[in-house]
C-alpha atoms as a PDB file:
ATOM      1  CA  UNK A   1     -12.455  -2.227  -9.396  1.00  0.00           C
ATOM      2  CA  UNK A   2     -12.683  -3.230  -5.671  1.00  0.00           C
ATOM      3  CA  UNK A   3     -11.509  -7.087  -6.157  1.00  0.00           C
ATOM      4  CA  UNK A   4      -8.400  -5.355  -7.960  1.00  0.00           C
ATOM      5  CA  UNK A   5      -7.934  -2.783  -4.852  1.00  0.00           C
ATOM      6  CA  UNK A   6      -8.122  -5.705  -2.710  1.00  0.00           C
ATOM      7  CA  UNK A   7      -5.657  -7.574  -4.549  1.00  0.00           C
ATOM      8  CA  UNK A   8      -3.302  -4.904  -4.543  1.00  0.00           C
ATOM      9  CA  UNK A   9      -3.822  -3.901  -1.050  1.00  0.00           C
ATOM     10  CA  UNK A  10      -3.357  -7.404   0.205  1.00  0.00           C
ATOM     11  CA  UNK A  11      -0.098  -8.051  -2.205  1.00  0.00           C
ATOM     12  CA  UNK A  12       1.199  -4.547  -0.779  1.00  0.00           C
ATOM     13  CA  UNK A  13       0.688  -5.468   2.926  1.00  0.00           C
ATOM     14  CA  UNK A  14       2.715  -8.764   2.122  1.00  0.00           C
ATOM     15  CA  UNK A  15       5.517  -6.743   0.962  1.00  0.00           C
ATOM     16  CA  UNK A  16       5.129  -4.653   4.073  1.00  0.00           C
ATOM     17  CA  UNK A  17       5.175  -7.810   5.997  1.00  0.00           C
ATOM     18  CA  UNK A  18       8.429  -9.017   4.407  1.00  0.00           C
ATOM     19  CA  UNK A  19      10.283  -6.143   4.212  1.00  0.00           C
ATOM     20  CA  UNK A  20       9.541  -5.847   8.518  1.00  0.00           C
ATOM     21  CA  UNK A  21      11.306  -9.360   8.273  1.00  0.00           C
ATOM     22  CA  UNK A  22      14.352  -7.404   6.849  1.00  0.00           C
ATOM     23  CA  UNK A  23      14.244  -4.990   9.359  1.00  0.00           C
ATOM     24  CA  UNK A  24      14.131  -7.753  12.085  1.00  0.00           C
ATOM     25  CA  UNK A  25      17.344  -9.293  10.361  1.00  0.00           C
ATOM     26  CA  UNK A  26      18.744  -5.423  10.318  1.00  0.00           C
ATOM     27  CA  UNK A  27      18.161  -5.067  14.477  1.00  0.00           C
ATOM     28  CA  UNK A  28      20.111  -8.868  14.377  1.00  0.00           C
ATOM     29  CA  UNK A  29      23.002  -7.530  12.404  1.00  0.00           C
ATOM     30  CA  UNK A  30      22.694  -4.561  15.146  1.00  0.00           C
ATOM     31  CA  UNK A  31      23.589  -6.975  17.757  1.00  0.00           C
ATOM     32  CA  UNK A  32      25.739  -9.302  16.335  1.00  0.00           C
ATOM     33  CA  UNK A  33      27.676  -6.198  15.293  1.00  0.00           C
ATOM     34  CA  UNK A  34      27.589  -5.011  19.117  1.00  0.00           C
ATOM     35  CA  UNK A  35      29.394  -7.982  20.354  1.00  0.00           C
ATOM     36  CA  UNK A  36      32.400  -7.664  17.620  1.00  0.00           C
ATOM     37  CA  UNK A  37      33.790  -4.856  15.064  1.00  0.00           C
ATOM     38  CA  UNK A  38      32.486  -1.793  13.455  1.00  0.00           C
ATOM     39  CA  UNK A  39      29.003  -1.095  11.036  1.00  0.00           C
ATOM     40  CA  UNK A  40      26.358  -0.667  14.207  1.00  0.00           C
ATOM     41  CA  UNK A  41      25.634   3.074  12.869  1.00  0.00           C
ATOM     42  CA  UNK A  42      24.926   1.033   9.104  1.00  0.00           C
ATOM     43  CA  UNK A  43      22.977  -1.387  10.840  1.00  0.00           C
ATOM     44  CA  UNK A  44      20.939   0.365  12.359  1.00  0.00           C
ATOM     45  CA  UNK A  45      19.831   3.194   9.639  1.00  0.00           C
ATOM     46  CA  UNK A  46      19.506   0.063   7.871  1.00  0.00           C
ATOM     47  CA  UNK A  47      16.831  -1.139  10.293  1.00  0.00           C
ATOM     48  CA  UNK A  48      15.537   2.259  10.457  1.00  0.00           C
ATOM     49  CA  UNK A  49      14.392   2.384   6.442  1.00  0.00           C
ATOM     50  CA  UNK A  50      13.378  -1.211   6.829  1.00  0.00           C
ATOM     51  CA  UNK A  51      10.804  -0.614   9.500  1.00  0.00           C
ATOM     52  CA  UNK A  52       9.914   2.854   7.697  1.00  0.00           C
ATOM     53  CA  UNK A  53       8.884   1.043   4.492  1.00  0.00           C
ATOM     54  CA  UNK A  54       7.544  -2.137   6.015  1.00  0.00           C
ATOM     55  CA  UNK A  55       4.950   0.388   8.040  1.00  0.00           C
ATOM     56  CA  UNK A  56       4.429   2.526   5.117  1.00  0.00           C
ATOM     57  CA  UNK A  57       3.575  -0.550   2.848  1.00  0.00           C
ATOM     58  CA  UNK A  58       1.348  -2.246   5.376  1.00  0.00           C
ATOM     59  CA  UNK A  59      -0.582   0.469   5.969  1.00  0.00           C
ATOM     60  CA  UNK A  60      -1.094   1.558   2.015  1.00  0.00           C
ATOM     61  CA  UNK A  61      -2.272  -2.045   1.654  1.00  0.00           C
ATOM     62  CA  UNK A  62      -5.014  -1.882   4.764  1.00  0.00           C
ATOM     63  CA  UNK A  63      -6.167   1.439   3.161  1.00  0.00           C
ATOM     64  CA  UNK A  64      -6.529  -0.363  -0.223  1.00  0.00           C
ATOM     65  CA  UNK A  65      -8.551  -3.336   1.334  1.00  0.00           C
ATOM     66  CA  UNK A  66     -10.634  -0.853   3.976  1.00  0.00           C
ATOM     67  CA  UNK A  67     -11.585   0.956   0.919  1.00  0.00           C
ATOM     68  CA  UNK A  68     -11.946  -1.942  -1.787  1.00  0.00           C
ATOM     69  CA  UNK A  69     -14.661  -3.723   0.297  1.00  0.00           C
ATOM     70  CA  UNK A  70     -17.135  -0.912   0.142  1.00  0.00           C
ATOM     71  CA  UNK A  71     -16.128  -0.463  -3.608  1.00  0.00           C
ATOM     72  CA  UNK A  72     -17.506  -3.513  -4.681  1.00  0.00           C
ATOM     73  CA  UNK A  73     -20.482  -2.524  -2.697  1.00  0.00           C
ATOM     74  CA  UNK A  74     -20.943   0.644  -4.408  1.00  0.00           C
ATOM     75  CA  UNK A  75     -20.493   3.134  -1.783  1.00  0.00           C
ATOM     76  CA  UNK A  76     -20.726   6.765  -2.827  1.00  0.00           C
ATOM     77  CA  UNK A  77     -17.690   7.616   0.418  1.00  0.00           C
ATOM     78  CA  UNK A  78     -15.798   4.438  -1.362  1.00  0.00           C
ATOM     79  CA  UNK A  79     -15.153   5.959  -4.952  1.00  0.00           C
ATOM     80  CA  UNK A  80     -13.866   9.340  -3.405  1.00  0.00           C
ATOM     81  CA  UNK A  81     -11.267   7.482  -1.474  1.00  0.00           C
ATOM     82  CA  UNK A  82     -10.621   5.226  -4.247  1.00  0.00           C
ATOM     83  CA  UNK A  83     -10.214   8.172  -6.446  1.00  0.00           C
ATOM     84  CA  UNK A  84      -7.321   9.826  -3.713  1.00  0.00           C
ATOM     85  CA  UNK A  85      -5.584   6.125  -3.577  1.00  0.00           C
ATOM     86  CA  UNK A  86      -5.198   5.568  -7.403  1.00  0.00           C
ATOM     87  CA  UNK A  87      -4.486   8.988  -7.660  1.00  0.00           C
ATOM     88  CA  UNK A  88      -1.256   8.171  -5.527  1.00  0.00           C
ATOM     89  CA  UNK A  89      -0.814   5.082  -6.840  1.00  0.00           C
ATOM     90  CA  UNK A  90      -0.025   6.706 -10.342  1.00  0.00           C
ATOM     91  CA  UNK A  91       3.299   7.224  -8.908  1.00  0.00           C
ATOM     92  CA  UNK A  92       3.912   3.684  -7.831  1.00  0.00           C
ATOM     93  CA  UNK A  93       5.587   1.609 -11.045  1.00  0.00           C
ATOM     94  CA  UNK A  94       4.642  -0.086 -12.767  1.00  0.00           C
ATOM     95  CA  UNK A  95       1.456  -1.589 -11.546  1.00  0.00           C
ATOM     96  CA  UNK A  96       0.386   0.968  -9.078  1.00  0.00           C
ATOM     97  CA  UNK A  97       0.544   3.380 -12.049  1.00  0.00           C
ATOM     98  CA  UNK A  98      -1.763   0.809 -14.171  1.00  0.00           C
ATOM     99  CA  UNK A  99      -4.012   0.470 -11.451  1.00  0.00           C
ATOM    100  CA  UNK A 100      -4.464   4.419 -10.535  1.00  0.00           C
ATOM    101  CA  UNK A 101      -4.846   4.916 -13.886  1.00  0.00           C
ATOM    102  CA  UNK A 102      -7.718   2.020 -14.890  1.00  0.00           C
ATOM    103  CA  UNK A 103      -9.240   3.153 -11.135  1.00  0.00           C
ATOM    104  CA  UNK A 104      -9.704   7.056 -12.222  1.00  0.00           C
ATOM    105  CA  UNK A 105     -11.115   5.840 -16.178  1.00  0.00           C
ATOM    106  CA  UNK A 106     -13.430   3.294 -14.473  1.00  0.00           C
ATOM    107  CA  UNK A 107     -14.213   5.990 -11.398  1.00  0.00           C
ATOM    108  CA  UNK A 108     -14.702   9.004 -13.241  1.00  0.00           C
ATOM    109  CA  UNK A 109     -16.453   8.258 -16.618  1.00  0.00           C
ATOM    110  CA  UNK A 110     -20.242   9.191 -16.152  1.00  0.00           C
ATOM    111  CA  UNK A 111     -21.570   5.349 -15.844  1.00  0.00           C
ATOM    112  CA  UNK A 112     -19.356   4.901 -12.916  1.00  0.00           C
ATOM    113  CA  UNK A 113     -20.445   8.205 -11.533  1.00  0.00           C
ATOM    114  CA  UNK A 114     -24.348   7.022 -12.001  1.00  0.00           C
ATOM    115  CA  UNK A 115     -23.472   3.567 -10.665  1.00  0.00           C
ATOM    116  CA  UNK A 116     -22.155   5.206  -7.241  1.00  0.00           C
ATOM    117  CA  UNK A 117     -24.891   8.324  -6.959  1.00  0.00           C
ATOM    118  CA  UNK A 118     -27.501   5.700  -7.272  1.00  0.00           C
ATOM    119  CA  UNK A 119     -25.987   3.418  -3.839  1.00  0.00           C
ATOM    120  CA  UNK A 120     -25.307   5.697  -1.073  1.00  0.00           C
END
Protein backbone atom coordinates (compact mmCIF):
# COMPACT_ATOMS: atom_id res chain seq x y z
CA UNK A 1 0.00 0.00 0.00
CA UNK A 2 2.76 2.63 0.63
CA UNK A 3 4.93 1.83 -2.71
CA UNK A 4 1.42 2.46 -4.50
CA UNK A 5 0.88 5.90 -2.41
CA UNK A 6 4.26 6.76 -3.42
CA UNK A 7 3.70 6.07 -6.91
CA UNK A 8 0.72 8.01 -7.06
CA UNK A 9 1.97 10.83 -5.07
CA UNK A 10 5.06 11.17 -7.17
CA UNK A 11 2.97 10.75 -10.68
CA UNK A 12 0.53 13.51 -9.13
CA UNK A 13 3.33 16.00 -8.25
CA UNK A 14 4.56 15.54 -11.97
CA UNK A 15 1.29 16.60 -13.17
CA UNK A 16 1.47 19.47 -10.74
CA UNK A 17 4.82 20.21 -12.13
CA UNK A 18 3.57 20.31 -15.74
CA UNK A 19 0.54 21.88 -15.44
CA UNK A 20 2.83 25.06 -13.49
CA UNK A 21 4.62 24.85 -16.99
CA UNK A 22 1.16 25.81 -18.49
CA UNK A 23 0.67 28.43 -16.24
CA UNK A 24 4.20 29.85 -17.04
CA UNK A 25 3.15 29.72 -20.86
CA UNK A 26 -0.37 31.44 -19.58
CA UNK A 27 1.74 34.60 -17.75
CA UNK A 28 3.74 34.53 -21.52
CA UNK A 29 0.53 34.80 -23.43
CA UNK A 30 -0.17 37.65 -20.63
CA UNK A 31 2.61 39.59 -22.01
CA UNK A 32 2.75 38.95 -25.42
CA UNK A 33 -0.92 39.94 -25.29
CA UNK A 34 0.18 43.31 -23.42
CA UNK A 35 2.31 44.47 -26.21
CA UNK A 36 -0.57 43.91 -29.04
CA UNK A 37 -4.57 43.31 -29.11
CA UNK A 38 -7.16 42.13 -26.75
CA UNK A 39 -7.49 38.54 -24.42
CA UNK A 40 -5.10 39.84 -21.29
CA UNK A 41 -8.30 39.36 -18.87
CA UNK A 42 -8.40 35.40 -20.65
CA UNK A 43 -4.89 35.15 -20.16
CA UNK A 44 -4.59 35.78 -17.15
CA UNK A 45 -7.65 33.74 -15.39
CA UNK A 46 -6.07 31.31 -17.54
CA UNK A 47 -2.82 31.56 -15.58
CA UNK A 48 -4.76 31.91 -12.52
CA UNK A 49 -6.44 28.09 -12.73
CA UNK A 50 -3.11 26.93 -14.03
CA UNK A 51 -1.13 27.90 -11.00
CA UNK A 52 -4.30 26.89 -8.76
CA UNK A 53 -4.15 23.28 -9.99
CA UNK A 54 -0.42 22.97 -10.47
CA UNK A 55 -0.22 23.92 -6.44
CA UNK A 56 -3.11 21.85 -5.60
CA UNK A 57 -1.60 18.75 -7.46
CA UNK A 58 1.89 19.18 -6.10
CA UNK A 59 0.94 19.37 -2.86
CA UNK A 60 -1.69 16.19 -2.94
CA UNK A 61 1.32 14.33 -4.34
CA UNK A 62 3.93 15.45 -1.31
CA UNK A 63 1.08 14.43 1.09
CA UNK A 64 0.85 11.02 -0.69
CA UNK A 65 4.72 10.44 -0.52
CA UNK A 66 5.07 12.15 3.28
CA UNK A 67 2.53 9.65 4.20
CA UNK A 68 3.47 6.51 1.96
CA UNK A 69 7.00 6.30 3.50
CA UNK A 70 5.83 5.63 7.00
CA UNK A 71 3.15 3.23 5.45
CA UNK A 72 5.47 0.84 4.33
CA UNK A 73 6.97 1.15 7.71
CA UNK A 74 3.90 0.36 9.48
CA UNK A 75 3.18 3.38 11.39
CA UNK A 76 0.01 3.38 13.45
CA UNK A 77 -0.22 7.82 12.63
CA UNK A 78 0.48 6.52 8.79
CA UNK A 79 -2.77 4.36 8.21
CA UNK A 80 -5.06 7.18 9.73
CA UNK A 81 -3.74 9.61 7.22
CA UNK A 82 -3.73 7.10 4.59
CA UNK A 83 -7.24 6.31 5.43
CA UNK A 84 -8.28 10.48 5.05
CA UNK A 85 -6.14 10.52 1.56
CA UNK A 86 -7.84 7.47 -0.15
CA UNK A 87 -10.85 8.54 1.31
CA UNK A 88 -10.47 11.74 -0.99
CA UNK A 89 -9.00 10.09 -3.55
CA UNK A 90 -12.34 8.10 -4.16
CA UNK A 91 -13.37 11.14 -5.92
CA UNK A 92 -10.40 11.39 -8.20
CA UNK A 93 -11.18 9.12 -11.61
CA UNK A 94 -10.40 6.78 -12.42
CA UNK A 95 -7.32 5.70 -10.60
CA UNK A 96 -7.54 7.82 -7.56
CA UNK A 97 -10.95 6.13 -7.07
CA UNK A 98 -9.15 2.53 -7.50
CA UNK A 99 -6.57 3.46 -5.26
CA UNK A 100 -8.89 5.02 -2.28
CA UNK A 101 -10.82 2.23 -2.65
CA UNK A 102 -7.97 -0.85 -2.54
CA UNK A 103 -6.27 1.70 0.35
CA UNK A 104 -9.57 1.61 2.74
CA UNK A 105 -10.10 -2.66 1.93
CA UNK A 106 -6.36 -3.16 2.61
CA UNK A 107 -6.49 -0.37 5.69
CA UNK A 108 -9.50 -1.32 7.35
CA UNK A 109 -9.95 -5.17 7.24
CA UNK A 110 -8.85 -6.52 10.76
CA UNK A 111 -5.25 -7.99 9.53
CA UNK A 112 -4.32 -4.57 8.44
CA UNK A 113 -5.65 -3.15 11.63
CA UNK A 114 -3.39 -5.88 13.70
CA UNK A 115 -0.47 -5.26 11.35
CA UNK A 116 -0.49 -1.36 12.32
CA UNK A 117 -1.56 -1.74 16.32
CA UNK A 118 1.33 -4.05 16.60
CA UNK A 119 4.18 -1.08 15.07
CA UNK A 120 3.60 2.12 16.73
Amino acid sequence: MGVLFIVWGLLTTLVGVSTLALGVGAVALIRSASRGGGGEFAAGLTAAAFTTLAIIAILWGTAHVVVGVPLRRHRSWSRLMALMLGSVDLLLLPYGTALGIYALWVLLNEEGKKLFAENG
